[in-house]
PDB file of N, CA and C in Angstrom:
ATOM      1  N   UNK A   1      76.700 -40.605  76.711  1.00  0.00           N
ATOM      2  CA  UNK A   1      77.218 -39.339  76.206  1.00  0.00           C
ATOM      3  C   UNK A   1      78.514 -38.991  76.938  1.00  0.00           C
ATOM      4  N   UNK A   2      79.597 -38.683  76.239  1.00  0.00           N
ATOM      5  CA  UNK A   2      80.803 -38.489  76.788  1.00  0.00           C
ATOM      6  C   UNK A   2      80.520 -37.146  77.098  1.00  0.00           C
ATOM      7  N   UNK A   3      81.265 -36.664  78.746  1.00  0.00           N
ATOM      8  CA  UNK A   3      81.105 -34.658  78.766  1.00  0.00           C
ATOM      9  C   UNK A   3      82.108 -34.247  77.925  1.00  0.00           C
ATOM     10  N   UNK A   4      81.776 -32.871  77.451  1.00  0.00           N
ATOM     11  CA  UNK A   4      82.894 -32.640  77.131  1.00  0.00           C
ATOM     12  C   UNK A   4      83.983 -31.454  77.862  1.00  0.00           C
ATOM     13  N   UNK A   5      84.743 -31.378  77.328  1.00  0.00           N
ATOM     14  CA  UNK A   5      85.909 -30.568  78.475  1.00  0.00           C
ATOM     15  C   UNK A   5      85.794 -28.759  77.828  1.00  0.00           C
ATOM     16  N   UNK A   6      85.454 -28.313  78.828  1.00  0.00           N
ATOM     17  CA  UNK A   6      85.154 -26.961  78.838  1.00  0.00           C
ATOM     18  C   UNK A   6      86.342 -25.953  79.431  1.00  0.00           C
ATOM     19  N   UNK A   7      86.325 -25.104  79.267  1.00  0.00           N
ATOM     20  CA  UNK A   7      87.388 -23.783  80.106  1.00  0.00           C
ATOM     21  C   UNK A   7      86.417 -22.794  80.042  1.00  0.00           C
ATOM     22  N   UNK A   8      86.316 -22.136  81.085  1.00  0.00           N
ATOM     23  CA  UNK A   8      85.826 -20.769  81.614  1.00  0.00           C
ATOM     24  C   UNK A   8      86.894 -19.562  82.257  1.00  0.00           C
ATOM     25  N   UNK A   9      86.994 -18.427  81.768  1.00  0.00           N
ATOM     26  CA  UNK A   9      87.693 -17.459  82.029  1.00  0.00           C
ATOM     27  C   UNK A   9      86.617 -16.458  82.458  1.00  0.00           C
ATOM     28  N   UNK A  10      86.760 -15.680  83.486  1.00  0.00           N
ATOM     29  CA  UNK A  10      85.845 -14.393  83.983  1.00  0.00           C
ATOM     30  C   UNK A  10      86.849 -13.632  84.900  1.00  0.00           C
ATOM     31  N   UNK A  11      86.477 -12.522  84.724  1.00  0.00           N
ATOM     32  CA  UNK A  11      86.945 -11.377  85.303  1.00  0.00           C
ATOM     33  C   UNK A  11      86.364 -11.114  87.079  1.00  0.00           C
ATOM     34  N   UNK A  12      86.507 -10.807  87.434  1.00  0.00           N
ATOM     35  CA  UNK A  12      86.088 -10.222  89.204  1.00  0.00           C
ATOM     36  C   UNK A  12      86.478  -8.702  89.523  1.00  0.00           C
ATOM     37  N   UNK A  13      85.796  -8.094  89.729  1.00  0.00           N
ATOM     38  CA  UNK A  13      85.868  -6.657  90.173  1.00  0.00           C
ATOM     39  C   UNK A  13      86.999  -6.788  91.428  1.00  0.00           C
ATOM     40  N   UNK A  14      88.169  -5.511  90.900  1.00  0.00           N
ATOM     41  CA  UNK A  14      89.312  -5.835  91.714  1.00  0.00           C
ATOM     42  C   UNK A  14      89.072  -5.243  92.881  1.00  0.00           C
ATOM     43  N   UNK A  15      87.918  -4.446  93.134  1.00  0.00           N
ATOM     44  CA  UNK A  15      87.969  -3.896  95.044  1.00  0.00           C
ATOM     45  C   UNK A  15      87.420  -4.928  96.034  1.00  0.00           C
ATOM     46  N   UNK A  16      87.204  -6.539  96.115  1.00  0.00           N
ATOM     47  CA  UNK A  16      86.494  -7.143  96.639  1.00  0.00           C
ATOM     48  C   UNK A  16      87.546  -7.380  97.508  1.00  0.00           C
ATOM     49  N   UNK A  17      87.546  -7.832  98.784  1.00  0.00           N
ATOM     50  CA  UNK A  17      88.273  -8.271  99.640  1.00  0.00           C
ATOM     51  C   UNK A  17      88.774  -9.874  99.548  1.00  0.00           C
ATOM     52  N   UNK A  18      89.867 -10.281 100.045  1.00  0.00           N
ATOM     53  CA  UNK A  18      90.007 -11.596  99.575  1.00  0.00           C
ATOM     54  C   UNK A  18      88.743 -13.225  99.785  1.00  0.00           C
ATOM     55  N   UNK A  19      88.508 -12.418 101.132  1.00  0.00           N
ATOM     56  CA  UNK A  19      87.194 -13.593 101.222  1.00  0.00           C
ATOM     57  C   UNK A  19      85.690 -13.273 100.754  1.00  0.00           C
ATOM     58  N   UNK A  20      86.004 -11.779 100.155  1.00  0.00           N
ATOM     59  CA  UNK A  20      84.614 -11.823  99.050  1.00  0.00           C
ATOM     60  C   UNK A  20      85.193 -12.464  98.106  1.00  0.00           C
ATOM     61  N   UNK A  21      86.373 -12.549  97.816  1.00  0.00           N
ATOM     62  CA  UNK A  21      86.647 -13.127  96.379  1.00  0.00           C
ATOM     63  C   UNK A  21      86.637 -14.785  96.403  1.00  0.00           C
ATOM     64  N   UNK A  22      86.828 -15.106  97.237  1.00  0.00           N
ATOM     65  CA  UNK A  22      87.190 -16.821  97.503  1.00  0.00           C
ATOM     66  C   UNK A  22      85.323 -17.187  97.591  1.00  0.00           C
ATOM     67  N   UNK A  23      84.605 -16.362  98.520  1.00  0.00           N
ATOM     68  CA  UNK A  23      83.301 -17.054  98.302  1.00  0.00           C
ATOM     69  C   UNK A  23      82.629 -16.695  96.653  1.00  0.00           C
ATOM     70  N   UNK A  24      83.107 -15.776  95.949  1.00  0.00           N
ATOM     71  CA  UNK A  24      82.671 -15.819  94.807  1.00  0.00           C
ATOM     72  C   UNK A  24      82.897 -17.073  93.723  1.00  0.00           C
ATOM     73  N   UNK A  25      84.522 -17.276  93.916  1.00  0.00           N
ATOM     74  CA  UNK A  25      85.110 -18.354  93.110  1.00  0.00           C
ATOM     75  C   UNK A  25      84.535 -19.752  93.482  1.00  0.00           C
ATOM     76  N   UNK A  26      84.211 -20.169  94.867  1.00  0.00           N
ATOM     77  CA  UNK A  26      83.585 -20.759  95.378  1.00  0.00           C
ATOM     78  C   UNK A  26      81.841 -21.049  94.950  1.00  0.00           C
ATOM     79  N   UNK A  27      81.247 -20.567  95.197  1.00  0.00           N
ATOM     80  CA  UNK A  27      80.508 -20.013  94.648  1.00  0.00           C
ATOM     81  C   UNK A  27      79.829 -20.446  93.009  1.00  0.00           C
ATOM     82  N   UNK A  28      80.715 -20.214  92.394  1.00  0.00           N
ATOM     83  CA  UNK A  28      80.590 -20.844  90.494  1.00  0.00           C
ATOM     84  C   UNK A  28      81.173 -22.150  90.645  1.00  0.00           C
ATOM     85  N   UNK A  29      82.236 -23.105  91.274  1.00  0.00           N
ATOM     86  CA  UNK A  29      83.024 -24.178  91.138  1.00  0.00           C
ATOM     87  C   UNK A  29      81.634 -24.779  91.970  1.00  0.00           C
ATOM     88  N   UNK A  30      80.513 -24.549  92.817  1.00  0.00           N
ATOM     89  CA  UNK A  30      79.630 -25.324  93.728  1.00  0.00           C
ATOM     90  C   UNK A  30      78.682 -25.359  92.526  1.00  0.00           C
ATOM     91  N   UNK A  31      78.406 -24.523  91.719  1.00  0.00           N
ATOM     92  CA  UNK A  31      76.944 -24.354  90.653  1.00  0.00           C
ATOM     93  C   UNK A  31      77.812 -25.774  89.547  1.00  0.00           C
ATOM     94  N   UNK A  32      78.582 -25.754  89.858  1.00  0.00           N
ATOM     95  CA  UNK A  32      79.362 -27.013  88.189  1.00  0.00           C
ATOM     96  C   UNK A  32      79.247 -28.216  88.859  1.00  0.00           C
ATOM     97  N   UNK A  33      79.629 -28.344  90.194  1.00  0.00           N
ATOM     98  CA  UNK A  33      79.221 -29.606  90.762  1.00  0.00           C
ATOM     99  C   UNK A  33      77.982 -30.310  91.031  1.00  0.00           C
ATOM    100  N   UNK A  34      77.105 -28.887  91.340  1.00  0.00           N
ATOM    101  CA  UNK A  34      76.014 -29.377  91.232  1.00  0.00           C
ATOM    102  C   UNK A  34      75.414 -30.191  90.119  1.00  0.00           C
ATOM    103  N   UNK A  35      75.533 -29.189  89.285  1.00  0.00           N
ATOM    104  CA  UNK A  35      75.098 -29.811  87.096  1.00  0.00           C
ATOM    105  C   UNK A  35      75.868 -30.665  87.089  1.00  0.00           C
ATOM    106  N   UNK A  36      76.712 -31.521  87.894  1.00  0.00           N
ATOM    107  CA  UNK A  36      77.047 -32.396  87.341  1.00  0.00           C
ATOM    108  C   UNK A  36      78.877 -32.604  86.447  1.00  0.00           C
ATOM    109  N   UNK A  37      79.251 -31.503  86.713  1.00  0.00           N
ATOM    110  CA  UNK A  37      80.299 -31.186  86.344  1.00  0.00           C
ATOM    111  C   UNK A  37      81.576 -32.067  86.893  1.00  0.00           C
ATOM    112  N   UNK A  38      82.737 -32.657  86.830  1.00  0.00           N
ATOM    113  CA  UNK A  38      83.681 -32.944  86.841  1.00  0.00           C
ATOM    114  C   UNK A  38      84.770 -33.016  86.674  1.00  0.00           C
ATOM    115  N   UNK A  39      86.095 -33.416  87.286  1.00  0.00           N
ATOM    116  CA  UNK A  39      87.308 -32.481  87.111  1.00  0.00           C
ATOM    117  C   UNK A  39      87.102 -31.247  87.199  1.00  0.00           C
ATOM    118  N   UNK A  40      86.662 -30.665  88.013  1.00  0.00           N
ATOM    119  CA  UNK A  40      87.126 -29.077  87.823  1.00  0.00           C
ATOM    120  C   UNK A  40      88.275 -28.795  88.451  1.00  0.00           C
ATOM    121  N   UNK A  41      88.997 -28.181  88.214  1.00  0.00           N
ATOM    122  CA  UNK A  41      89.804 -27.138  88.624  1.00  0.00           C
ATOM    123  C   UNK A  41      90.158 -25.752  88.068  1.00  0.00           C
ATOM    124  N   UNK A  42      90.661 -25.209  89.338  1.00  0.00           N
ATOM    125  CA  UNK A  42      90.249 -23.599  89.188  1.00  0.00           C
ATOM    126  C   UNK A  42      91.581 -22.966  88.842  1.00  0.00           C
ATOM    127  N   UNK A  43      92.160 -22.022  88.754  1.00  0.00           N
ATOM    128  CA  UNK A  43      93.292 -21.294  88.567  1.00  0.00           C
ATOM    129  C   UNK A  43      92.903 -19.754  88.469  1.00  0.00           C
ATOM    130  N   UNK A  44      94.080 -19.247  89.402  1.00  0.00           N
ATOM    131  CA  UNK A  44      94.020 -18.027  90.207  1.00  0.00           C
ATOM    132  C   UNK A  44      94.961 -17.136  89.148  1.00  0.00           C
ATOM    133  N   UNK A  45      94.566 -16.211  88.087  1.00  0.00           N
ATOM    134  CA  UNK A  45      95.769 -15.740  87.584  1.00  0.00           C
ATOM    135  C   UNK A  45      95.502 -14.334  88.153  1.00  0.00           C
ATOM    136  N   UNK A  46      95.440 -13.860  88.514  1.00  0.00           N
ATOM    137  CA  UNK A  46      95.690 -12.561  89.291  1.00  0.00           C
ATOM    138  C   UNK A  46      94.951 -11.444  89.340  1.00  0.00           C
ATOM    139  N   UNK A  47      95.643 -10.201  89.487  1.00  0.00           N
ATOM    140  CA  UNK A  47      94.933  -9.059  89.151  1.00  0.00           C
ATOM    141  C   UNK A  47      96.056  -8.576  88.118  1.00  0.00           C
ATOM    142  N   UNK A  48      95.095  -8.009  87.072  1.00  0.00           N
ATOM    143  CA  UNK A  48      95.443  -7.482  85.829  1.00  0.00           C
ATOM    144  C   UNK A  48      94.570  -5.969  85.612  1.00  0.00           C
ATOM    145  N   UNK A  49      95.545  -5.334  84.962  1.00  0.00           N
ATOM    146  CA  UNK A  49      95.276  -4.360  83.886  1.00  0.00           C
ATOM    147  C   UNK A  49      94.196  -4.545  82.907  1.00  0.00           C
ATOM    148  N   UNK A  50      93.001  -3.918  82.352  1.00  0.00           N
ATOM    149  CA  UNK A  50      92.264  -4.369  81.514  1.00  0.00           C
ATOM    150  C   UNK A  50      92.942  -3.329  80.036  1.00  0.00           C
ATOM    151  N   UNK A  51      92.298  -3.928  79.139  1.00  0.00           N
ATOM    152  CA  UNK A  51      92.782  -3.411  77.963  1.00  0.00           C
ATOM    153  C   UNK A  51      91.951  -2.014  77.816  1.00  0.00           C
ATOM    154  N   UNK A  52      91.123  -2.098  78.072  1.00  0.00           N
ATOM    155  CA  UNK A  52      89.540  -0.774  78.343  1.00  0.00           C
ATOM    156  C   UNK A  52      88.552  -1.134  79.417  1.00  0.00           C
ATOM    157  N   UNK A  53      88.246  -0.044  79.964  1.00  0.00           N
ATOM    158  CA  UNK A  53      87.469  -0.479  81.373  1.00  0.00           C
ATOM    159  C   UNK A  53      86.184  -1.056  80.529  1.00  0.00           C
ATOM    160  N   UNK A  54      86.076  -1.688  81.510  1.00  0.00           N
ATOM    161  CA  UNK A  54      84.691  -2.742  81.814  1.00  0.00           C
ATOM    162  C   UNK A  54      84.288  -2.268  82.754  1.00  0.00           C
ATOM    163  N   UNK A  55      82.722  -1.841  82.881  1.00  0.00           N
ATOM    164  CA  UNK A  55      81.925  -1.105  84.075  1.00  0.00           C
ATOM    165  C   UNK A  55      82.313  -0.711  84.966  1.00  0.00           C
ATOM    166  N   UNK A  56      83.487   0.652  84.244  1.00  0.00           N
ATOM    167  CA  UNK A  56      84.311   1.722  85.124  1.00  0.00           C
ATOM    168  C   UNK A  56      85.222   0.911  85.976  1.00  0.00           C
ATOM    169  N   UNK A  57      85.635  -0.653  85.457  1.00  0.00           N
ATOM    170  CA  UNK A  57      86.999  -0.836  86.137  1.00  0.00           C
ATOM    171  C   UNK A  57      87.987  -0.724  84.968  1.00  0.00           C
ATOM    172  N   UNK A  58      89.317  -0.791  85.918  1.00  0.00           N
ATOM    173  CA  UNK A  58      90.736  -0.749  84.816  1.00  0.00           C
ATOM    174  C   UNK A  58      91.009  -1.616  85.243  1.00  0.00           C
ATOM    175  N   UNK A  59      91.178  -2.337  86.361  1.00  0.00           N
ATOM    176  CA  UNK A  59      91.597  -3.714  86.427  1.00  0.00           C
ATOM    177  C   UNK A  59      90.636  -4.651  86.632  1.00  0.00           C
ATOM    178  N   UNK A  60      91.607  -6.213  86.981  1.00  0.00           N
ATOM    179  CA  UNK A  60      89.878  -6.883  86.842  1.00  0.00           C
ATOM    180  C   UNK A  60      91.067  -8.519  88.021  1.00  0.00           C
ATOM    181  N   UNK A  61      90.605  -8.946  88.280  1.00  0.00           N
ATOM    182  CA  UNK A  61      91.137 -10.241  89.080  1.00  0.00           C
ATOM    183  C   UNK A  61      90.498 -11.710  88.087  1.00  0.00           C
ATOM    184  N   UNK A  62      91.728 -11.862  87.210  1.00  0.00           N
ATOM    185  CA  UNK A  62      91.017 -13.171  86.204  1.00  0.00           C
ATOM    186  C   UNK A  62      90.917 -14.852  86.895  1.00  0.00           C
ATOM    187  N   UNK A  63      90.179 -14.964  86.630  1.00  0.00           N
ATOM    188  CA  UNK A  63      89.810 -17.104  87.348  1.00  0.00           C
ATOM    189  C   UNK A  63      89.570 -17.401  85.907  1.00  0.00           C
ATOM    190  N   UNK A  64      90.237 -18.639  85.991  1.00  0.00           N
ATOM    191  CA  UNK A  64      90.069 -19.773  85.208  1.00  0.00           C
ATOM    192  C   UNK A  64      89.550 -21.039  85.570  1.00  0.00           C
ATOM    193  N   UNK A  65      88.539 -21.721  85.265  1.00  0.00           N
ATOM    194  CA  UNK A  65      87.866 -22.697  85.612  1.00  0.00           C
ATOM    195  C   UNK A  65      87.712 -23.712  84.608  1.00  0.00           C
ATOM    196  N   UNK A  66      88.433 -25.118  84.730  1.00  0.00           N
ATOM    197  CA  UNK A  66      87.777 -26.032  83.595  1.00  0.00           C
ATOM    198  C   UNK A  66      87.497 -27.035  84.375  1.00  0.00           C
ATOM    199  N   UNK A  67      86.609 -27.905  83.201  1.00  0.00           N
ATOM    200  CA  UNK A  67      85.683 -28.788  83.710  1.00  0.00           C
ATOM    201  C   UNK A  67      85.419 -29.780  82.673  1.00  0.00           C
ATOM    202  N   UNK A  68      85.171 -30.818  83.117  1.00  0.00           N
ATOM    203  CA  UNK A  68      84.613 -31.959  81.883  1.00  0.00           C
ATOM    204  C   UNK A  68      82.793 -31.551  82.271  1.00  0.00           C
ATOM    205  N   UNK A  69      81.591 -31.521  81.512  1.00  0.00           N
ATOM    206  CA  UNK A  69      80.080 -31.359  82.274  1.00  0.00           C
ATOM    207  C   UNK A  69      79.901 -31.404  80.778  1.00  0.00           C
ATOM    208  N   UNK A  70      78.396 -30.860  80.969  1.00  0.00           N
ATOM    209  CA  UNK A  70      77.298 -30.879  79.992  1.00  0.00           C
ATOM    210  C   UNK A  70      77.278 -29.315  79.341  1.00  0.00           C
ATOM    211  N   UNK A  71      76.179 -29.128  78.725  1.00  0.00           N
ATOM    212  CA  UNK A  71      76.360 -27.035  77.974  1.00  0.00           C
ATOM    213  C   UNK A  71      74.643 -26.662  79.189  1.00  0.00           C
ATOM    214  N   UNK A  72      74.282 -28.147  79.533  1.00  0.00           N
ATOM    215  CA  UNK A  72      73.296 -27.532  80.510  1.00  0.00           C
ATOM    216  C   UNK A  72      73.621 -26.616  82.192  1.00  0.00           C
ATOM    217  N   UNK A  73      75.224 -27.346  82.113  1.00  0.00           N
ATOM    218  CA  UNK A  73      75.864 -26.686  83.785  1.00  0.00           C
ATOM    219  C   UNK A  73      76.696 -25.204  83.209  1.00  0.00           C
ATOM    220  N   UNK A  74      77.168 -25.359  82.323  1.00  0.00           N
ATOM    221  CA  UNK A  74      77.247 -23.467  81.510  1.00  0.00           C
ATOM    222  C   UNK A  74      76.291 -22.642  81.180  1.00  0.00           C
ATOM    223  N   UNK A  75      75.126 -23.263  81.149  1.00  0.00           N
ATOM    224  CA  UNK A  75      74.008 -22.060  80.781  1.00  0.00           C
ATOM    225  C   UNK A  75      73.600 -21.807  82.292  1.00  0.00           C
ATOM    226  N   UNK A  76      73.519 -22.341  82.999  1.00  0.00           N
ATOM    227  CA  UNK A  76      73.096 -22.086  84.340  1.00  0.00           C
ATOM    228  C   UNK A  76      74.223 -21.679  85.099  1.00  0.00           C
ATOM    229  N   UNK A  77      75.532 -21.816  85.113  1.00  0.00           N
ATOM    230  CA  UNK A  77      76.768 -20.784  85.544  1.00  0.00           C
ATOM    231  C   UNK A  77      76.617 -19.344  84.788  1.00  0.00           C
ATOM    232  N   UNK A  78      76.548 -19.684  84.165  1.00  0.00           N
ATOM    233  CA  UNK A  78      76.690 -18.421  82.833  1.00  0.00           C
ATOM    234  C   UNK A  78      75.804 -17.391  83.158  1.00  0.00           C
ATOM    235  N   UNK A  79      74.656 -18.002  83.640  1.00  0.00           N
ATOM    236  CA  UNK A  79      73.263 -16.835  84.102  1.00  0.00           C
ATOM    237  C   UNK A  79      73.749 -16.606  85.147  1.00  0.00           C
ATOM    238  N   UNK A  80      73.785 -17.291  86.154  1.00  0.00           N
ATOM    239  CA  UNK A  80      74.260 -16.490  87.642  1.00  0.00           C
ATOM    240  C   UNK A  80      75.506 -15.316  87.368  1.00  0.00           C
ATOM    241  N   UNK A  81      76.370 -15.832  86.571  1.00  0.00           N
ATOM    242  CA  UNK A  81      77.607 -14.970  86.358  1.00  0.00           C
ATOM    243  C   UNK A  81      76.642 -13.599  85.434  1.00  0.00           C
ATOM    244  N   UNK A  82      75.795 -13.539  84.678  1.00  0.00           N
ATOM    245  CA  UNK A  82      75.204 -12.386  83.919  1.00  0.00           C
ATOM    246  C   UNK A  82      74.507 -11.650  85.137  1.00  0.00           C
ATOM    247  N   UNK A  83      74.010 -12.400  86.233  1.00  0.00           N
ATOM    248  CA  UNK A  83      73.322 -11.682  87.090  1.00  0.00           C
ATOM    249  C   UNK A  83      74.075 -10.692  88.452  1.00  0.00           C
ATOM    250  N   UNK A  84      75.383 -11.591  88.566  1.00  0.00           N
ATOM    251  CA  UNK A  84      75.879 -11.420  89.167  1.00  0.00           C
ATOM    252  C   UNK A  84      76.724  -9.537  88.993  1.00  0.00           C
ATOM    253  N   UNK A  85      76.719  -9.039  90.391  1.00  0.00           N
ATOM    254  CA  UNK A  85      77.236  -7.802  90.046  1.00  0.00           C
ATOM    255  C   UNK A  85      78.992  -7.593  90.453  1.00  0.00           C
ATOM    256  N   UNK A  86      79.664  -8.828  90.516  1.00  0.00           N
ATOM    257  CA  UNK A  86      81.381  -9.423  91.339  1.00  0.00           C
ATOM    258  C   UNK A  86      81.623  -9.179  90.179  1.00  0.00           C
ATOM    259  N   UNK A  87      81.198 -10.179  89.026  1.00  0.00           N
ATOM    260  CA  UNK A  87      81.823 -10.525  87.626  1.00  0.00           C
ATOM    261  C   UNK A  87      82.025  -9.491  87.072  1.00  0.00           C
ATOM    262  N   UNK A  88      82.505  -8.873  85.652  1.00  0.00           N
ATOM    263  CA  UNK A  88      82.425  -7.829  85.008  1.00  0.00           C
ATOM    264  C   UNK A  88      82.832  -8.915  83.610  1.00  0.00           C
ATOM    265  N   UNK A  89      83.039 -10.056  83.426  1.00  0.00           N
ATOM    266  CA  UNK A  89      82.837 -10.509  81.692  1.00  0.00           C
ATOM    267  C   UNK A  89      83.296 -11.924  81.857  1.00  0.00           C
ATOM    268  N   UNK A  90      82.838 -12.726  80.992  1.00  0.00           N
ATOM    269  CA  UNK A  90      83.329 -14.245  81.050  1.00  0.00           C
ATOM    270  C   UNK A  90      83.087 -14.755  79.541  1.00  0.00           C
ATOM    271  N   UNK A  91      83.671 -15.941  79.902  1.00  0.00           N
ATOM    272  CA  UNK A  91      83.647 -16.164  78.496  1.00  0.00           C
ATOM    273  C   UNK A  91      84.274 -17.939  78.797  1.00  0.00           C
ATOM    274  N   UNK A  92      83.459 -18.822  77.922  1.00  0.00           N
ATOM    275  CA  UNK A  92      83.672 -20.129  77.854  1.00  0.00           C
ATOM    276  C   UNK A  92      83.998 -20.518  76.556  1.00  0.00           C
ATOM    277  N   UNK A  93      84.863 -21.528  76.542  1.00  0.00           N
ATOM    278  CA  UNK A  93      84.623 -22.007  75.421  1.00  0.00           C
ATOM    279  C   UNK A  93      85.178 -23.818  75.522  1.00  0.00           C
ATOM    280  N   UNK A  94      85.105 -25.014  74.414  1.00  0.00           N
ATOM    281  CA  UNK A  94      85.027 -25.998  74.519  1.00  0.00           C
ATOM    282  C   UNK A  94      86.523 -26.169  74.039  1.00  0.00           C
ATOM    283  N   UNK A  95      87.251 -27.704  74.792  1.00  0.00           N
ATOM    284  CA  UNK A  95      88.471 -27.383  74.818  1.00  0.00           C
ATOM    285  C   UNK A  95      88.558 -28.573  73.775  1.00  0.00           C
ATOM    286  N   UNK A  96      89.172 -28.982  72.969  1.00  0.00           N
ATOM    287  CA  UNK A  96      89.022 -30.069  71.768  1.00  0.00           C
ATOM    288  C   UNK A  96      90.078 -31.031  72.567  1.00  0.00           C
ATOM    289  N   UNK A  97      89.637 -32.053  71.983  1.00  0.00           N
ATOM    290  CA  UNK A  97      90.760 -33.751  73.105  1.00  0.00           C
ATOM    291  C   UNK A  97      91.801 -33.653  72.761  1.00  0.00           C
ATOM    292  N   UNK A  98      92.385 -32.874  71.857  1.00  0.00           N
ATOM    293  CA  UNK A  98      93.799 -32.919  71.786  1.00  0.00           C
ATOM    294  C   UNK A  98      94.803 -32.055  72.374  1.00  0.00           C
ATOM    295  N   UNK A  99      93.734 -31.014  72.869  1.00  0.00           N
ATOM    296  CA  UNK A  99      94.307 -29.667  73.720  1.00  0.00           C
ATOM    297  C   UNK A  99      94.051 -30.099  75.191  1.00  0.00           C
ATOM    298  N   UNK A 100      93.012 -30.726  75.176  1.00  0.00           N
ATOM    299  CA  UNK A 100      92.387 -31.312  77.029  1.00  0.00           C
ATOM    300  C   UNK A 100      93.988 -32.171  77.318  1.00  0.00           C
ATOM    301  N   UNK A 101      93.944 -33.041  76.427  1.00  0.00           N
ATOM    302  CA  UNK A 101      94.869 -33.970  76.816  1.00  0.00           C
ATOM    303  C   UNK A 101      96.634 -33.699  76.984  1.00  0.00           C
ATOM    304  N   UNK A 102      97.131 -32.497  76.203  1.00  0.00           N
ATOM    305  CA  UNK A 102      97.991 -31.750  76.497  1.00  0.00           C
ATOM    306  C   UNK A 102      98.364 -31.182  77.820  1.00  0.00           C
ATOM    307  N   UNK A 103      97.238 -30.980  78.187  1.00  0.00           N
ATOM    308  CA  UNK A 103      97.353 -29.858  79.230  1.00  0.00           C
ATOM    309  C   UNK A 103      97.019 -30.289  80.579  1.00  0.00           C
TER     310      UNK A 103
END
């Protein structure tokens, strides 16, 4: 079975301090390795403005995470991130080989 290539975008509650934020990001990139995940890399796009608060924030600190893995290492990121009270929204989706390979 070939993996296929995934992207993950989530938000982070912007009052965390920088090394709450690094063990958070940390944190989800260790749960993908575990499942089995590969190539990951992460990307730091900042702190942003939200369009409408999300659980009384206005801003939010966005990570980007892709990965080649399975939909079994996203359902089990995905829950920690639902449980989690850092996150405030995420969202995955599958990246097609002609966009993976672009980029």
């Amino acid at each position: 079975m070939i993996p296929q290539t995934y992207e993950t975008l989530y938000i982070i509650r912007p009052d965390l301090s920088d090394e709450q934020l690094e063990q958070v990001i940390l944190q989800y990139q260790t749960i993908l390795q575990e499942q089995g995940a590969t190539e990951v890399t992460i990307q730091h796009r900042g702190k942003r403005r939200l369009a409408y608060p999300i659980k009384k924030f206005r801003e939010g600190v966005y990570i980007q995470i892709d990965f080649k893995g399975s939909g079994t290492a996203i359902s089990v990121m995905e829950r920690a991130m639902r449980l989690s009270e850092e996150v405030i929204r995420f969202l995955t989706i599958a990246v097609e080989a002609e966009e993976a390979d672009a980029a």
